[in-house]
PDB file of N, CA and C in Angstrom:
ATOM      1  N   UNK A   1    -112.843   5.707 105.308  1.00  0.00           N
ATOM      2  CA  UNK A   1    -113.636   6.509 104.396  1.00  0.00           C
ATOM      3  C   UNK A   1    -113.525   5.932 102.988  1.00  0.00           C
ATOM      4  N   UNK A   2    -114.649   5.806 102.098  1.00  0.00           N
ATOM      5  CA  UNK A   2    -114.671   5.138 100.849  1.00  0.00           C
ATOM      6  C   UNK A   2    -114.283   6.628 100.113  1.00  0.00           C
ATOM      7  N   UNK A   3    -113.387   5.927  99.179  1.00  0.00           N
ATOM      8  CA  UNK A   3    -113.528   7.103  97.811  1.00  0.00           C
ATOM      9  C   UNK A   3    -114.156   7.110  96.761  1.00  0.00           C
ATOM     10  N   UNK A   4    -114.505   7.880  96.153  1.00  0.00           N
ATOM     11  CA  UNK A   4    -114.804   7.788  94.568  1.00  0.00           C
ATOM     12  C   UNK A   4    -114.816   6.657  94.024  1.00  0.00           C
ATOM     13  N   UNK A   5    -113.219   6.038  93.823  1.00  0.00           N
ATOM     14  CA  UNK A   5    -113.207   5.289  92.878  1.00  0.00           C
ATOM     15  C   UNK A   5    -113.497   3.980  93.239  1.00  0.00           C
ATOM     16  N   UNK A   6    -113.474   4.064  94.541  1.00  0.00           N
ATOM     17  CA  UNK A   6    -113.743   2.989  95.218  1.00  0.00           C
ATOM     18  C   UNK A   6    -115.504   2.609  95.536  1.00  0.00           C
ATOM     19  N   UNK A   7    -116.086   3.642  95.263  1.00  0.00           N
ATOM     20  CA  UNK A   7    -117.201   3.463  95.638  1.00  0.00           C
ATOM     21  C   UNK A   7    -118.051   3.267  93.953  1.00  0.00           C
ATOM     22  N   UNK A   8    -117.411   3.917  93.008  1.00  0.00           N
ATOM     23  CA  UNK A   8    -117.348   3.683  91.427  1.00  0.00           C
ATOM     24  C   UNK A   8    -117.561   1.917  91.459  1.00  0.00           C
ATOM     25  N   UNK A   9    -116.236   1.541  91.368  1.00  0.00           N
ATOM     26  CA  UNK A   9    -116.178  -0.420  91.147  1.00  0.00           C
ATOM     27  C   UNK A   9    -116.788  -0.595  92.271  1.00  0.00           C
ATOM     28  N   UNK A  10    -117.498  -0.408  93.106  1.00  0.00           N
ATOM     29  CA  UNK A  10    -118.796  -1.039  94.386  1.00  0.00           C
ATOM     30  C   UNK A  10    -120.172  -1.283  93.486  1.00  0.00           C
ATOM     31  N   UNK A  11    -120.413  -0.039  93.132  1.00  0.00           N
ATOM     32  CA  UNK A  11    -121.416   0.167  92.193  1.00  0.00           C
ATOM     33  C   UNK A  11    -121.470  -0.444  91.049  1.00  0.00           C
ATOM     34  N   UNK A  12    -120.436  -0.565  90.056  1.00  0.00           N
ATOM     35  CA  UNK A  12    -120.592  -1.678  89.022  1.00  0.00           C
ATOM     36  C   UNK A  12    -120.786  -2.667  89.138  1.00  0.00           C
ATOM     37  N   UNK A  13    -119.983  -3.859  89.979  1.00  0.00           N
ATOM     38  CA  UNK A  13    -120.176  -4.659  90.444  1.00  0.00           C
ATOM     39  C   UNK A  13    -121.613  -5.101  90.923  1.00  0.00           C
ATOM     40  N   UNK A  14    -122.190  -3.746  91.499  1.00  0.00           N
ATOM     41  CA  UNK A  14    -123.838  -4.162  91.934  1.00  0.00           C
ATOM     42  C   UNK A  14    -124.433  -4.028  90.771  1.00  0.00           C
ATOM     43  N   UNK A  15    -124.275  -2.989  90.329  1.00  0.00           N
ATOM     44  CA  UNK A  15    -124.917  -2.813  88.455  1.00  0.00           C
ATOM     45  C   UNK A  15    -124.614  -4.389  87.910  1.00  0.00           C
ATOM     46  N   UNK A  16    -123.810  -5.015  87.541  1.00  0.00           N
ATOM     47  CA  UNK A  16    -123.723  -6.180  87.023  1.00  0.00           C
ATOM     48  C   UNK A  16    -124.582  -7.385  87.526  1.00  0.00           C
ATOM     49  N   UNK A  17    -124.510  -7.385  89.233  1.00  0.00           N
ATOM     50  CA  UNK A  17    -125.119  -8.384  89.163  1.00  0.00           C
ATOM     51  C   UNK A  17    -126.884  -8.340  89.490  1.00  0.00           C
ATOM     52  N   UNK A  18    -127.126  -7.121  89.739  1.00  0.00           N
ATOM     53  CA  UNK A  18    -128.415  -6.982  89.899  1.00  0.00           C
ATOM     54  C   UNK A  18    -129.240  -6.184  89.286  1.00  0.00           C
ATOM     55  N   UNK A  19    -128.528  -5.408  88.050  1.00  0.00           N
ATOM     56  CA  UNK A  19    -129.191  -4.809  87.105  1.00  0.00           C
ATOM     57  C   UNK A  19    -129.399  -5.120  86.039  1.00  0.00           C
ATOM     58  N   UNK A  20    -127.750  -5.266  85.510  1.00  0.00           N
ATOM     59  CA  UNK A  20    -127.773  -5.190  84.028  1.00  0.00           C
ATOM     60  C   UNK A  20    -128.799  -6.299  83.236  1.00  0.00           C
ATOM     61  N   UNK A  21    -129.383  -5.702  82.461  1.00  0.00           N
ATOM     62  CA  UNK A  21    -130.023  -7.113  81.578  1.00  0.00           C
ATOM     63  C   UNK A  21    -131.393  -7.476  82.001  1.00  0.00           C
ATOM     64  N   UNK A  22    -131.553  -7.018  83.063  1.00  0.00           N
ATOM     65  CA  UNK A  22    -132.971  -7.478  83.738  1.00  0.00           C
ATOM     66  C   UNK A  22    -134.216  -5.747  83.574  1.00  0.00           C
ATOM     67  N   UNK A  23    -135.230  -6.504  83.871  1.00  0.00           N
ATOM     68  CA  UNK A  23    -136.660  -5.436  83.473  1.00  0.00           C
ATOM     69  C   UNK A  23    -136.631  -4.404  84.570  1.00  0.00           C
ATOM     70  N   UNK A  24    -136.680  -2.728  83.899  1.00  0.00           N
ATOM     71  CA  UNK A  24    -136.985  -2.135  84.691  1.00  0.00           C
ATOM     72  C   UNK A  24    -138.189  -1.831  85.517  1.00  0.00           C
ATOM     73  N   UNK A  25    -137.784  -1.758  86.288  1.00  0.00           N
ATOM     74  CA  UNK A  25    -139.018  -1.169  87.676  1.00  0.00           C
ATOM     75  C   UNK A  25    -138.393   0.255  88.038  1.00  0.00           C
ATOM     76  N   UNK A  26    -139.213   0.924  87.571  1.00  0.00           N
ATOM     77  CA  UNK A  26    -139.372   2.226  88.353  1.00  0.00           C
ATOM     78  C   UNK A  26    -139.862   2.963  88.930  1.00  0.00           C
ATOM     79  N   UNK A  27    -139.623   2.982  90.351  1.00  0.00           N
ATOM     80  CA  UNK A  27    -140.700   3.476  91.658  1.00  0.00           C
ATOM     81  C   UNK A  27    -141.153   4.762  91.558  1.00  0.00           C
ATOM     82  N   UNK A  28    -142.630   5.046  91.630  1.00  0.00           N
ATOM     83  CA  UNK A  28    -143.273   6.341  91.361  1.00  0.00           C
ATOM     84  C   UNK A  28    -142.532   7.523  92.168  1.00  0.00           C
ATOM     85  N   UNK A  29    -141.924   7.142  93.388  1.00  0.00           N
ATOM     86  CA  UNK A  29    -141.215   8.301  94.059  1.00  0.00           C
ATOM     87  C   UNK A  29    -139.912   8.346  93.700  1.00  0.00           C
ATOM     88  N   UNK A  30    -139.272   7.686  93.040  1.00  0.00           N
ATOM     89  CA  UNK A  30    -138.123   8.137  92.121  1.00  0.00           C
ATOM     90  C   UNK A  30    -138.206   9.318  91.309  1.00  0.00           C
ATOM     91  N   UNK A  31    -137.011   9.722  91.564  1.00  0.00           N
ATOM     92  CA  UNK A  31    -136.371  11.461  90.938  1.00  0.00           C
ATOM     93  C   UNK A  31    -136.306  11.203  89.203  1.00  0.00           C
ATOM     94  N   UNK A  32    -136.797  11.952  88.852  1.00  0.00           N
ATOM     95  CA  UNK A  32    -136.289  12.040  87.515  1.00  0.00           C
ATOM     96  C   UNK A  32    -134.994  13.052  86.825  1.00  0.00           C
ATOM     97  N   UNK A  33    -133.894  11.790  87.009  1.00  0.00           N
ATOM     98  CA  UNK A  33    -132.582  13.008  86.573  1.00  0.00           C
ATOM     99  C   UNK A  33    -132.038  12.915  85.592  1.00  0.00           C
ATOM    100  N   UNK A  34    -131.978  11.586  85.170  1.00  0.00           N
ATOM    101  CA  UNK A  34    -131.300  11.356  83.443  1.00  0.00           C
ATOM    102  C   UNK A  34    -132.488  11.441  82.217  1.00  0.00           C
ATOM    103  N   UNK A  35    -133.639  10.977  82.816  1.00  0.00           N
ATOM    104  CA  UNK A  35    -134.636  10.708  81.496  1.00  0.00           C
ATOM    105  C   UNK A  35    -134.488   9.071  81.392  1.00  0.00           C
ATOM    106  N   UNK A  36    -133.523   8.484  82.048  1.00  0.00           N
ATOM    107  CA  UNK A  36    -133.022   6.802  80.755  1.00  0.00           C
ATOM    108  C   UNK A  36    -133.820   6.178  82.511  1.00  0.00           C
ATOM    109  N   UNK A  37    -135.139   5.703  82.298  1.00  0.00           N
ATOM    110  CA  UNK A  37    -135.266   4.700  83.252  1.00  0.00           C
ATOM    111  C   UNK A  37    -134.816   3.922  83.851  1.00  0.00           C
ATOM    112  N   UNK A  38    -133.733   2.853  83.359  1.00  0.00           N
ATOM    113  CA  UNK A  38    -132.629   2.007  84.030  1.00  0.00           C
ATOM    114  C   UNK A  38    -131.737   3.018  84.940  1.00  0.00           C
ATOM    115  N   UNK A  39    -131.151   4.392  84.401  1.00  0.00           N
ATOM    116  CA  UNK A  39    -130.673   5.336  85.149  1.00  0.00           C
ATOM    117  C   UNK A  39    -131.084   5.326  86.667  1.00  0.00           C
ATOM    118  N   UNK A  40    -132.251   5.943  86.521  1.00  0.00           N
ATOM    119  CA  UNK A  40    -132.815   7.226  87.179  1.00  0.00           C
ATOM    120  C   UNK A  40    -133.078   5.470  88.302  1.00  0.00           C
ATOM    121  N   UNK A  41    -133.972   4.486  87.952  1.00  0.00           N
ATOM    122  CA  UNK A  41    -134.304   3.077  88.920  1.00  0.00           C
ATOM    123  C   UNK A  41    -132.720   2.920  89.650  1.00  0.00           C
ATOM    124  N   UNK A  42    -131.625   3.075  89.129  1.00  0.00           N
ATOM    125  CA  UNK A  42    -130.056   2.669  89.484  1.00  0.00           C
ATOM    126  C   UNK A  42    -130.140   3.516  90.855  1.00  0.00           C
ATOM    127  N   UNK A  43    -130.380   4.933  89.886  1.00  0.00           N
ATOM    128  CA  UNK A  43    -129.946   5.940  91.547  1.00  0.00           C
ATOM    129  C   UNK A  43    -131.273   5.890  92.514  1.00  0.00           C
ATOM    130  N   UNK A  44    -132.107   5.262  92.445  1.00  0.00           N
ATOM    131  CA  UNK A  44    -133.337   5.338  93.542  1.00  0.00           C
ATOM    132  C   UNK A  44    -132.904   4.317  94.317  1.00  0.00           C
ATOM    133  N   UNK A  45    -132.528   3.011  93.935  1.00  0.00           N
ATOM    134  CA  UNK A  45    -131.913   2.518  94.481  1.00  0.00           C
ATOM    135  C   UNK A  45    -130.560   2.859  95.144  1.00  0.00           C
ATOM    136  N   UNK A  46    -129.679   3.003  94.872  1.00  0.00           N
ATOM    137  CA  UNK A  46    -128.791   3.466  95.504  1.00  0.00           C
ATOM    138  C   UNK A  46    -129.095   4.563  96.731  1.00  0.00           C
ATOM    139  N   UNK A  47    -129.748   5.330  96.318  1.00  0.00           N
ATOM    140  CA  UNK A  47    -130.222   6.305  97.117  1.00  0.00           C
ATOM    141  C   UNK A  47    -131.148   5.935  98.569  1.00  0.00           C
ATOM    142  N   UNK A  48    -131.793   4.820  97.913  1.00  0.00           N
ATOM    143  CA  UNK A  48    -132.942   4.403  99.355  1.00  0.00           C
ATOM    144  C   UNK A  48    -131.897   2.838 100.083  1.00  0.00           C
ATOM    145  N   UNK A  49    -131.096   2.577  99.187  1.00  0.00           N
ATOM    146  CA  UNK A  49    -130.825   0.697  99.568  1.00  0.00           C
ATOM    147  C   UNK A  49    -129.228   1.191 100.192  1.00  0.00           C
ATOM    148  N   UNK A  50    -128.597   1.641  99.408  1.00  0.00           N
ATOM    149  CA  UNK A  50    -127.290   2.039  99.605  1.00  0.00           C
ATOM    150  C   UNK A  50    -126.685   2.957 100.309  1.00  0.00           C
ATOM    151  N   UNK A  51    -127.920   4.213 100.380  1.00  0.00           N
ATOM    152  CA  UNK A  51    -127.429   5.403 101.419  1.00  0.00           C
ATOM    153  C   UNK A  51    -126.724   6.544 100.608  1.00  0.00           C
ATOM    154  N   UNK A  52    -126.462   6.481  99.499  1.00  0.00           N
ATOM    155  CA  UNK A  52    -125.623   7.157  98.732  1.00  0.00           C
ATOM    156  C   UNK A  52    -126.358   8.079  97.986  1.00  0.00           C
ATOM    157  N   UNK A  53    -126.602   9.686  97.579  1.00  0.00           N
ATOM    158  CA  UNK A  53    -126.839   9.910  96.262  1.00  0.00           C
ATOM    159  C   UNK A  53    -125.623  10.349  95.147  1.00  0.00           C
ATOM    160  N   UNK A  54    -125.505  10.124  94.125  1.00  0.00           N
ATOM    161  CA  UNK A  54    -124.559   9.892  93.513  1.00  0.00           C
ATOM    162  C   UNK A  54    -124.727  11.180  92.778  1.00  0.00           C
ATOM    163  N   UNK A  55    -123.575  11.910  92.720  1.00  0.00           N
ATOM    164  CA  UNK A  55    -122.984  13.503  92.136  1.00  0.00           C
ATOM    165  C   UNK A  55    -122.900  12.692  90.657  1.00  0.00           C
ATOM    166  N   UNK A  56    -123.453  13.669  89.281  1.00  0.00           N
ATOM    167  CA  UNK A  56    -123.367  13.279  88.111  1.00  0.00           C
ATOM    168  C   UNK A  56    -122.331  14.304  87.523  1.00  0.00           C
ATOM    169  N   UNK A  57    -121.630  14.159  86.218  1.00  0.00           N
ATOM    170  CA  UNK A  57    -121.064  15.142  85.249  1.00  0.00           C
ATOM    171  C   UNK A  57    -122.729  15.583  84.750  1.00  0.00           C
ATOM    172  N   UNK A  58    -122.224  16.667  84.369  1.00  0.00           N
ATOM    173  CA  UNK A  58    -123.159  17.437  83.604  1.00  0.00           C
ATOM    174  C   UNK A  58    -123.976  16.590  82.102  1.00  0.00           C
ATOM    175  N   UNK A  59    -123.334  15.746  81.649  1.00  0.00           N
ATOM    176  CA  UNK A  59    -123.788  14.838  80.537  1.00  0.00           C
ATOM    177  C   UNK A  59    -124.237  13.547  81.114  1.00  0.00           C
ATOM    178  N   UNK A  60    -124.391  13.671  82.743  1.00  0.00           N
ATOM    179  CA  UNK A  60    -125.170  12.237  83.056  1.00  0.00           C
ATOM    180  C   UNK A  60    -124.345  11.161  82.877  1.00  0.00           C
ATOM    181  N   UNK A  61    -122.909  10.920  82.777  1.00  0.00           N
ATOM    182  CA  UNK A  61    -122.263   9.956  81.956  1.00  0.00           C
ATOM    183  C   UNK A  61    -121.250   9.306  82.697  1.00  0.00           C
ATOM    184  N   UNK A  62    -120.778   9.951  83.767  1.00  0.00           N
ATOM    185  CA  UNK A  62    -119.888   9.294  84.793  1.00  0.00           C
ATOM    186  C   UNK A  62    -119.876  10.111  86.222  1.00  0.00           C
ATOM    187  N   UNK A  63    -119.902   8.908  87.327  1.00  0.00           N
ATOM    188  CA  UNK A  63    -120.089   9.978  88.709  1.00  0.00           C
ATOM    189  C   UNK A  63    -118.761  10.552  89.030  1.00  0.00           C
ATOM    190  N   UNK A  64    -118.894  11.719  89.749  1.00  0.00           N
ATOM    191  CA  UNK A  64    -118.036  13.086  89.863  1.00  0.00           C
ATOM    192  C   UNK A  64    -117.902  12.653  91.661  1.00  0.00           C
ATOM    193  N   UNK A  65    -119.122  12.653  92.042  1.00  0.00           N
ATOM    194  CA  UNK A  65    -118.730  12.335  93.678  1.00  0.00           C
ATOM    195  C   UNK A  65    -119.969  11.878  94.388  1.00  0.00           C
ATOM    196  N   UNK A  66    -120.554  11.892  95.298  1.00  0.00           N
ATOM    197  CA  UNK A  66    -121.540  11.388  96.224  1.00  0.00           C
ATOM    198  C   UNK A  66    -121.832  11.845  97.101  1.00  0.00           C
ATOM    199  N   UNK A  67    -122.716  12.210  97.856  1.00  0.00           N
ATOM    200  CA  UNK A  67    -123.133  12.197  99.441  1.00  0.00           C
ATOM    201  C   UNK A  67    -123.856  11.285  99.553  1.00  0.00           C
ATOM    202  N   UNK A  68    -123.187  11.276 101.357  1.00  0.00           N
ATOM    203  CA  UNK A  68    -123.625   9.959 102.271  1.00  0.00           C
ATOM    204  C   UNK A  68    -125.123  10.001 102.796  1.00  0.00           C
ATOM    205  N   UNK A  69    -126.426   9.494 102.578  1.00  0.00           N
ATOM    206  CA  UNK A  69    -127.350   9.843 102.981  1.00  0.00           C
ATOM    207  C   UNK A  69    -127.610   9.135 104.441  1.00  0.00           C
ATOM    208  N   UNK A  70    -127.484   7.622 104.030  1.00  0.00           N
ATOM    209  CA  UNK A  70    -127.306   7.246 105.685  1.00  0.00           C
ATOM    210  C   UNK A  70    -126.293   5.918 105.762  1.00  0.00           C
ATOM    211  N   UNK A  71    -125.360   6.535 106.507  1.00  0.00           N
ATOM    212  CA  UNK A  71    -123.820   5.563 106.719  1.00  0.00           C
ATOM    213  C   UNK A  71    -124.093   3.776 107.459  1.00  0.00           C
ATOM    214  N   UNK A  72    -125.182   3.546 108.152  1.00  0.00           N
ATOM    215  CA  UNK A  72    -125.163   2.324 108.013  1.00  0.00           C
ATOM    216  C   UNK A  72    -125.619   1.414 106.466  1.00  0.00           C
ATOM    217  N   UNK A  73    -126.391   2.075 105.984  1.00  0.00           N
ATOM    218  CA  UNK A  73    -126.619   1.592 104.591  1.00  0.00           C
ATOM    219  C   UNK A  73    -125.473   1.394 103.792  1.00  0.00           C
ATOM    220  N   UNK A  74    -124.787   2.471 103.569  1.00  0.00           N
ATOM    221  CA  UNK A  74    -123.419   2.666 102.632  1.00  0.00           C
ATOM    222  C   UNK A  74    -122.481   1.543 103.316  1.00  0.00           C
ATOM    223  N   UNK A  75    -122.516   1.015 104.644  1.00  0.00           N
ATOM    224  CA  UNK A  75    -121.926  -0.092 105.407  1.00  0.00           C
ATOM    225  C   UNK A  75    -122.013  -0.887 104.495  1.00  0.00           C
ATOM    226  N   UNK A  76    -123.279  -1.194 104.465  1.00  0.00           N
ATOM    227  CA  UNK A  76    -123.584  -2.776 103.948  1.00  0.00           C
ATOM    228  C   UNK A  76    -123.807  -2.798 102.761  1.00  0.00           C
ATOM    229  N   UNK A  77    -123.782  -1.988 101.972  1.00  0.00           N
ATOM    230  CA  UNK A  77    -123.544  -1.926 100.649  1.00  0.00           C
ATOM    231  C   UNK A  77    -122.210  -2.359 100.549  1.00  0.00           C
ATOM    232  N   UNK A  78    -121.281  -1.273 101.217  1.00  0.00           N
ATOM    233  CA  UNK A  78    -119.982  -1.495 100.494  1.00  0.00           C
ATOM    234  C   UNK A  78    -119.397  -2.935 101.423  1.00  0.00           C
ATOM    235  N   UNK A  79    -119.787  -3.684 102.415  1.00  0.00           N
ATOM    236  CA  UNK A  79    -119.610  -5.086 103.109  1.00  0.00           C
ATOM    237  C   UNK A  79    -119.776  -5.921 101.582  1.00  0.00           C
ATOM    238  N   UNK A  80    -121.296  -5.591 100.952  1.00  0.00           N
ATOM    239  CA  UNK A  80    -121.450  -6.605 100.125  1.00  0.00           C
ATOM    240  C   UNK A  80    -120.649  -6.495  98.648  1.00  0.00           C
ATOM    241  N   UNK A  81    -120.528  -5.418  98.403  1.00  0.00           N
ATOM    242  CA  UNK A  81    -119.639  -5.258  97.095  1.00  0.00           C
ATOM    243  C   UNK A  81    -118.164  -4.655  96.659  1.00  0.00           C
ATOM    244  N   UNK A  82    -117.926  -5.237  98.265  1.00  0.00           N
ATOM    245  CA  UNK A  82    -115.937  -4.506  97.507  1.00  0.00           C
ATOM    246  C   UNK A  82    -115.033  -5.494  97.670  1.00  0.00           C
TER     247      UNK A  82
END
């Protein structure tokens, strides 16, 4: 079972190498939960690529926890980034 914090540095790690710095795209069926486009594109991804939706603090500012949406995804996510 992945934890938190473990699934935290999975996610940066993907944030670094496939986000940060580069142009957002944000898919029309993406949720709108932070307002900050790079955000809200992070968790659509995660959500459709990774399997994960990611539990926020109330200020949007650090994840609190997750549910598993679909466990072979969250596989190969966390195969490729831990």
């Amino acid at each position: 079972m992945i934890g938190v914090n473990q699934l935290k540095a999975m996610i940066r790690k993907q944030w670094m190498a496939e986000f940060r710095g580069k142009p957002v795209v944000l898919p029309g069926e993406a949720k709108f939960i932070t307002g900050v486009p790079m955000k809200d594109a992070h968790l659509h991804y995660l959500a459709t690529e990774a399997g994960i939706e990611v539990r926020l603090s109330d200020d949007y500012k650090s994840m609190e926890g997750f549910y598993i949406l679909d466990e072979a995804k969250l596989m190969w996510f966390a195969m490729r980034w831990a």
